[in-house]
C-alpha atoms as a PDB file:
ATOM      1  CA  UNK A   1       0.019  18.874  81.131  1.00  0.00           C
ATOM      2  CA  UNK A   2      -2.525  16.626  79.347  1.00  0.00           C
ATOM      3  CA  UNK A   3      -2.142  19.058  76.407  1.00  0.00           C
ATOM      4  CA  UNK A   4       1.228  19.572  76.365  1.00  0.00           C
ATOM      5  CA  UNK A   5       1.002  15.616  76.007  1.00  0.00           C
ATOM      6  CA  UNK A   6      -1.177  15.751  73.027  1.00  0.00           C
ATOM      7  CA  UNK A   7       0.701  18.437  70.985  1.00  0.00           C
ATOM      8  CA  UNK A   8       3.853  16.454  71.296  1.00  0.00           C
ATOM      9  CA  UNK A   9       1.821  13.466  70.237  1.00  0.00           C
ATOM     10  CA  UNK A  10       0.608  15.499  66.955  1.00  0.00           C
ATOM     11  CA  UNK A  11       4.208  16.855  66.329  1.00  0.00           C
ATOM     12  CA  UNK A  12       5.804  13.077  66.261  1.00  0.00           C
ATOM     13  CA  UNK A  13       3.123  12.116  64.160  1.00  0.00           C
ATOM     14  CA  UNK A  14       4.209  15.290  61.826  1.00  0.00           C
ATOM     15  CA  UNK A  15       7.539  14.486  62.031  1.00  0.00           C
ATOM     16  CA  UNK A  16       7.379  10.691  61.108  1.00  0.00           C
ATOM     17  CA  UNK A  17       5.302  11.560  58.157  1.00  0.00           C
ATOM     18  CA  UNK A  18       7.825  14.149  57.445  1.00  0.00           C
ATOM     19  CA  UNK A  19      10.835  11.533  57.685  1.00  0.00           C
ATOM     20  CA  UNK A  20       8.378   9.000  55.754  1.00  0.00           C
ATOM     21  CA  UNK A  21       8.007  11.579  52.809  1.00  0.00           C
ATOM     22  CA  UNK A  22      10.408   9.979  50.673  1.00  0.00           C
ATOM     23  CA  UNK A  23       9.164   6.219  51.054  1.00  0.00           C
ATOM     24  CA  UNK A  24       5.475   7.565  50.085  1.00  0.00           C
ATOM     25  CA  UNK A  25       7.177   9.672  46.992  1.00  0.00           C
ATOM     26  CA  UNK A  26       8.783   6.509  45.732  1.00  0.00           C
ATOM     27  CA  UNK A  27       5.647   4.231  46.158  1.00  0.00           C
ATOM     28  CA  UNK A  28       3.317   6.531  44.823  1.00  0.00           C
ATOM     29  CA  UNK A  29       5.694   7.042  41.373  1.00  0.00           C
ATOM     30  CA  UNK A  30       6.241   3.160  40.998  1.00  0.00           C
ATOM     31  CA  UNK A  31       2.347   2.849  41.436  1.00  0.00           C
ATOM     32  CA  UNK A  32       2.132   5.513  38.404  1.00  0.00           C
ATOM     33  CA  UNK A  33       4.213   4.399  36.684  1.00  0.00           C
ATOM     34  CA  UNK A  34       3.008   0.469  36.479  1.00  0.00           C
ATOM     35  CA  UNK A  35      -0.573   2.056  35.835  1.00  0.00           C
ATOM     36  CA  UNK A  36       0.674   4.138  32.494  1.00  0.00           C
ATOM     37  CA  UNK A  37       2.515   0.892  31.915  1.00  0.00           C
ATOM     38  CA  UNK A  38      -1.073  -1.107  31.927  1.00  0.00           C
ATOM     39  CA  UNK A  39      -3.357   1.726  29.886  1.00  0.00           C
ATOM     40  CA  UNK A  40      -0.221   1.624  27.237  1.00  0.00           C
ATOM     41  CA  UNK A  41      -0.684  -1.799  27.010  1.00  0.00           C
ATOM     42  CA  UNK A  42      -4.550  -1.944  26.582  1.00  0.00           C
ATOM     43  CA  UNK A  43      -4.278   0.809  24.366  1.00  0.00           C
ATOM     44  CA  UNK A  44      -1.789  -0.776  22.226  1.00  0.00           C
ATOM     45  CA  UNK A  45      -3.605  -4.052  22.371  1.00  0.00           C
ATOM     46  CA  UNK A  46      -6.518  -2.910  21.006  1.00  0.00           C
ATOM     47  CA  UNK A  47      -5.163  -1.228  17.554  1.00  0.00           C
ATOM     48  CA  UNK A  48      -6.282  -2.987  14.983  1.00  0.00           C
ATOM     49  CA  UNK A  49      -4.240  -5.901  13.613  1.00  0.00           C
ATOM     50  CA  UNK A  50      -1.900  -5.114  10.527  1.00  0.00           C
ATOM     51  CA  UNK A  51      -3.334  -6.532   7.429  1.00  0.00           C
ATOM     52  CA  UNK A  52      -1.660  -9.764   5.736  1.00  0.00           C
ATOM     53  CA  UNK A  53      -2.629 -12.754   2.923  1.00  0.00           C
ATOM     54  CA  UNK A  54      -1.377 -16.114   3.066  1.00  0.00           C
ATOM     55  CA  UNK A  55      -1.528 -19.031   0.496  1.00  0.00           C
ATOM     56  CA  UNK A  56      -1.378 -22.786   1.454  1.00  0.00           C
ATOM     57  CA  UNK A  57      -2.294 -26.027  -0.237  1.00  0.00           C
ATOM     58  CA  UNK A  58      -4.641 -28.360  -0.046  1.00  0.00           C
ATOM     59  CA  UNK A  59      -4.907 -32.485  -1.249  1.00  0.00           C
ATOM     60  CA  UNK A  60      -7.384 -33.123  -4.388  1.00  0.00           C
ATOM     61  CA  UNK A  61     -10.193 -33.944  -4.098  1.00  0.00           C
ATOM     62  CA  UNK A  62     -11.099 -34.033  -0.447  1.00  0.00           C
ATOM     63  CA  UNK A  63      -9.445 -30.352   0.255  1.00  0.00           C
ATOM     64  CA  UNK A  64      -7.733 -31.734   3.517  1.00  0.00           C
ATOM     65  CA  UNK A  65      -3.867 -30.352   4.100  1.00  0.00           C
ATOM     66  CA  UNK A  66      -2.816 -34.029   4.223  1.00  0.00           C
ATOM     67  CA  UNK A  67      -1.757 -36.866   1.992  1.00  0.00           C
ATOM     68  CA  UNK A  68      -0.004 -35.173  -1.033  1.00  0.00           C
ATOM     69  CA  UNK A  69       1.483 -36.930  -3.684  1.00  0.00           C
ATOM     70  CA  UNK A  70       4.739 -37.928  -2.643  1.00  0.00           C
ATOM     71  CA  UNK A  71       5.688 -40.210  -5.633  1.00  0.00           C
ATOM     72  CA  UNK A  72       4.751 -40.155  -8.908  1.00  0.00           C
ATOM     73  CA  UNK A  73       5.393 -42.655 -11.943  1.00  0.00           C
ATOM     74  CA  UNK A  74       6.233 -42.284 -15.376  1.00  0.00           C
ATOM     75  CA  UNK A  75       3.387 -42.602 -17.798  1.00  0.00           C
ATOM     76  CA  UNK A  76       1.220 -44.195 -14.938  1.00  0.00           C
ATOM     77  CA  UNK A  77       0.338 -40.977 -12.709  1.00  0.00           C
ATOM     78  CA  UNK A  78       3.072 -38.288 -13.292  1.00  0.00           C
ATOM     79  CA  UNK A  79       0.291 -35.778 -13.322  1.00  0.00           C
ATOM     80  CA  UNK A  80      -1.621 -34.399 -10.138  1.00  0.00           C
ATOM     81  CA  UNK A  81      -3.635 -31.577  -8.884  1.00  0.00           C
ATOM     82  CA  UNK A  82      -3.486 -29.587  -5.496  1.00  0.00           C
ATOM     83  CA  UNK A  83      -5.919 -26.831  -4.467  1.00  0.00           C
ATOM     84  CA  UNK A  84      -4.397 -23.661  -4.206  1.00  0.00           C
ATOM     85  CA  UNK A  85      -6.136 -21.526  -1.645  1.00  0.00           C
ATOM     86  CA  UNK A  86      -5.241 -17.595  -0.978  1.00  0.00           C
ATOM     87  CA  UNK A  87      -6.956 -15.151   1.870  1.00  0.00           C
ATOM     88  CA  UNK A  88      -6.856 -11.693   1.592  1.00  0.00           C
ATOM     89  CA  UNK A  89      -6.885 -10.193   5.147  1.00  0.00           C
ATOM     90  CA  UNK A  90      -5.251  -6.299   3.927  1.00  0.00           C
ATOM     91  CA  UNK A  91      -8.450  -4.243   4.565  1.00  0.00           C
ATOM     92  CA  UNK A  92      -8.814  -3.788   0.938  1.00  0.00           C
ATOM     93  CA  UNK A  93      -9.137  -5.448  -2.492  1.00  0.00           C
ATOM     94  CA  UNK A  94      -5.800  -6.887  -3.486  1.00  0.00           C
ATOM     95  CA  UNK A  95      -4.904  -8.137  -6.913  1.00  0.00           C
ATOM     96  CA  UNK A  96      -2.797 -11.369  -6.657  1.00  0.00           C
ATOM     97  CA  UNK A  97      -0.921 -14.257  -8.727  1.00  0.00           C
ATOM     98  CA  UNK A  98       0.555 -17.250  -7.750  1.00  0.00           C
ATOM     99  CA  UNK A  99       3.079 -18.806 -10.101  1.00  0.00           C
ATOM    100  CA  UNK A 100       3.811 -22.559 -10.122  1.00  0.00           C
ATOM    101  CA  UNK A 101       7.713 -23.857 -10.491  1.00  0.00           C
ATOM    102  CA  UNK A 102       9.224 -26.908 -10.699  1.00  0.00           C
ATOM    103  CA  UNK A 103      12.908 -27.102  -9.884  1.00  0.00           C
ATOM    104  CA  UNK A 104      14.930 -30.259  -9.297  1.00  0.00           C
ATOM    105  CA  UNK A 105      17.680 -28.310  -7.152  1.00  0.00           C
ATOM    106  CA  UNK A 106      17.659 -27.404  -3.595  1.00  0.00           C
ATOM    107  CA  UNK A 107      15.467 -24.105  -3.263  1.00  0.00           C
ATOM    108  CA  UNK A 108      18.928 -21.573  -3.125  1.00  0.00           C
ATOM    109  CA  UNK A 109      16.329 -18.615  -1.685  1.00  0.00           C
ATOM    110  CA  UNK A 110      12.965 -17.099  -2.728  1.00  0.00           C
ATOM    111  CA  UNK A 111      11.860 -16.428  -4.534  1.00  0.00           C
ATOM    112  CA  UNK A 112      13.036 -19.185  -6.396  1.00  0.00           C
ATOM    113  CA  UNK A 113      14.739 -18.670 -10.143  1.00  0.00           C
ATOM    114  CA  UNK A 114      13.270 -20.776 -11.986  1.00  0.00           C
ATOM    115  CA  UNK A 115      10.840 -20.720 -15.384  1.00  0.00           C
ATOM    116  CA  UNK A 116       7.433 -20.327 -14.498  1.00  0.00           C
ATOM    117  CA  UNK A 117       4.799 -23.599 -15.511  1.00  0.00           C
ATOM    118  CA  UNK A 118       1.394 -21.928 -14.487  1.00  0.00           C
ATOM    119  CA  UNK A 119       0.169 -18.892 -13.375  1.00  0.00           C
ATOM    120  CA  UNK A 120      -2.947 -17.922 -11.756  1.00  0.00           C
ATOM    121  CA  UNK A 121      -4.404 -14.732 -11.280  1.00  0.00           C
ATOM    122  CA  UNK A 122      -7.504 -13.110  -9.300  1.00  0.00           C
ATOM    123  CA  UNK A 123      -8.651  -9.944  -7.842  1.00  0.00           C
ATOM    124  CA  UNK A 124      -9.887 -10.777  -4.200  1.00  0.00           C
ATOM    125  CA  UNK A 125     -11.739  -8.831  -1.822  1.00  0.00           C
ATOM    126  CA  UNK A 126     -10.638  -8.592   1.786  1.00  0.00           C
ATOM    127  CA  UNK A 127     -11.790 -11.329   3.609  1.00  0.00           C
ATOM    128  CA  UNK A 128     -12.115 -13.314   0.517  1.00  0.00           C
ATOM    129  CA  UNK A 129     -10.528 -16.742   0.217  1.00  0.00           C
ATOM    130  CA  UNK A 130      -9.938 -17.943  -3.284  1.00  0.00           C
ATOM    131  CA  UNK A 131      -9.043 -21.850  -4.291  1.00  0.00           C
ATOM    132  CA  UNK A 132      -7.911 -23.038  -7.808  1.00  0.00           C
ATOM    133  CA  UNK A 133      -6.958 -25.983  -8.860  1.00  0.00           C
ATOM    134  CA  UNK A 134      -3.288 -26.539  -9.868  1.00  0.00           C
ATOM    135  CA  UNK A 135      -2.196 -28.993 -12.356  1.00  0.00           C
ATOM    136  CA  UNK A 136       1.110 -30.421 -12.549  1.00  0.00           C
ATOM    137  CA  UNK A 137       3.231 -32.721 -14.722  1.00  0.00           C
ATOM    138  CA  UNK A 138       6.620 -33.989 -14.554  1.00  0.00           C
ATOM    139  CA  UNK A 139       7.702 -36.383 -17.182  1.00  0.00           C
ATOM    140  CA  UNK A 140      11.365 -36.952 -16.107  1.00  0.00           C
ATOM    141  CA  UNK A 141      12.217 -38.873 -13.447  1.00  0.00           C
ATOM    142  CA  UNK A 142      14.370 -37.162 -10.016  1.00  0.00           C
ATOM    143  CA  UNK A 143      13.596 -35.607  -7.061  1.00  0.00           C
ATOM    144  CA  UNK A 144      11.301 -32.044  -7.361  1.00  0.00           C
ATOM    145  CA  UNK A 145      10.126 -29.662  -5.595  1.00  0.00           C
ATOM    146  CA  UNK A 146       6.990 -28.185  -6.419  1.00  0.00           C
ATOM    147  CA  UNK A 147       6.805 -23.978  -5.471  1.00  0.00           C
ATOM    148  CA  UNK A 148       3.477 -22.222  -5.599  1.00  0.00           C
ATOM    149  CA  UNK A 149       4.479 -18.502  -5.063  1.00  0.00           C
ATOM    150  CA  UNK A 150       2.178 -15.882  -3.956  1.00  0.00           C
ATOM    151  CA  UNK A 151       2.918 -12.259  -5.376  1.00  0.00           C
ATOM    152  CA  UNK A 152       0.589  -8.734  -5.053  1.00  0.00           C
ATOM    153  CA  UNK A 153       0.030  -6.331  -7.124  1.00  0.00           C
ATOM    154  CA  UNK A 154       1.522  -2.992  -5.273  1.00  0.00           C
ATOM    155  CA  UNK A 155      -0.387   0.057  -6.190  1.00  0.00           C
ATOM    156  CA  UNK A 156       2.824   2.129  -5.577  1.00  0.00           C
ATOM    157  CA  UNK A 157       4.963   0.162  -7.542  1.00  0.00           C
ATOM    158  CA  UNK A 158       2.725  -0.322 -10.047  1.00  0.00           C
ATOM    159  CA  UNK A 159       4.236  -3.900 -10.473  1.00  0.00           C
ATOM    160  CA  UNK A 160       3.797  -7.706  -8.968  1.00  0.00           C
ATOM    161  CA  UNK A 161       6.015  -7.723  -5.573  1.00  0.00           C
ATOM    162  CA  UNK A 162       6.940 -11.071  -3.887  1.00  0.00           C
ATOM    163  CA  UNK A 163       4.949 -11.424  -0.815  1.00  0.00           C
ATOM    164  CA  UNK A 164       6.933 -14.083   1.021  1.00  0.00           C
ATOM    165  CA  UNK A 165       4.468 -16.484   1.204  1.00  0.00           C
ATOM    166  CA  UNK A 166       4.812 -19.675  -0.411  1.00  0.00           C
ATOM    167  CA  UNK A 167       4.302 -23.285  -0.528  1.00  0.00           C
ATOM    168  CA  UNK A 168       6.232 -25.917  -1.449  1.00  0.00           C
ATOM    169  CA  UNK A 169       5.737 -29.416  -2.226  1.00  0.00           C
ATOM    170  CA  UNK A 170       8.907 -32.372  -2.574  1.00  0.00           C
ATOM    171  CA  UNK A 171       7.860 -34.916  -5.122  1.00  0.00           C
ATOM    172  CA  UNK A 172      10.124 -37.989  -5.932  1.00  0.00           C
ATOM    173  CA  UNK A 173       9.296 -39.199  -9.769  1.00  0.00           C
ATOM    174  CA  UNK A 174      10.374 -42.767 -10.334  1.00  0.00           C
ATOM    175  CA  UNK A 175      10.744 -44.963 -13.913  1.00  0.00           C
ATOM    176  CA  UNK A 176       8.599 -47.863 -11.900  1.00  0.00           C
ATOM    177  CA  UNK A 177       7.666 -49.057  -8.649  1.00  0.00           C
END
């Protein structure tokens, strides 16, 4: 009798694994599929980042990205300089130029139509930053803003393409203070 006893034991363990299949099909696919969620992730994560460059300005002299020229007067100190500072960060030499405008209307869109003052223009290695020193002079008296442009040379192209990054600087000219 005792192992009649056991044997039934073994088949209702059988059978509630049987009726249990389904529960342990379903919790073994979630876990599955959470784990290729993770290594998809990690693997992504660890592509290297896309390339980019960037441009931003700096005050003159001290190089700090604070206290700009905010207002300038006629025939006392309508003339300035910024730093103009661009990294490379696209893997590979890239030749760039920024151009300098000076428009007295809202900025419609960019890039910005507008005549061109100054234009500066350097090869630069990747991982390269390059500064220059931008001069600029407004002898009429209104409110201005001051665009420095950034534009690459695309290979491809075989032509200067807008790159999207940009600075810009308002400046309020007055007659006196």
């Amino acid at each position: 009798m005792k192992i009649h006893s056991e044997t039934n034991r073994k088949l209702d363990k059988i059978q509630n694994l049987i009726n249990n299949k389904g529960y342990t099909i379903a919790v073994a696919l979630a876990l599955i599929f959470v784990s290729s969620l993770f290594i998809g992730y990690y693997l992504i994560s660890r592509l290297p980042p896309e390339g980019y460059t960037t441009i931003y300005m700096l005050n003159y002299p001290e190089k700090k990205a604070s206290d700009y020229p905010e207002l300038l007067i006629i025939n006392e100190n309508n003339t300035f300089n910024v730093w103009i500072a661009v990294e490379n960060h696209m893997g590979t030499k890239q030749s760039c130029e920024v151009l300098q405008k000076v428009i007295a209307d809202t900025i419609p869109s960019f890039p910005v139509e507008a005549n061109v003052k100054s234009r500066y223009a350097r090869a630069i290695e990747n991982g390269e930053t390059w500064e220059t020193l931008a001069t600029v002079s407004i002898n009429e008296v209104g409110n201005y803003y001051v665009i420095f442009e950034l534009w690459i040379y695309d290979d491809m192209a075989e032509e200067l393409q807008f790159s999207y990054n940009y600075c810009v600087l308002p400046i309020e000219v007055a007659d006196q203070l």
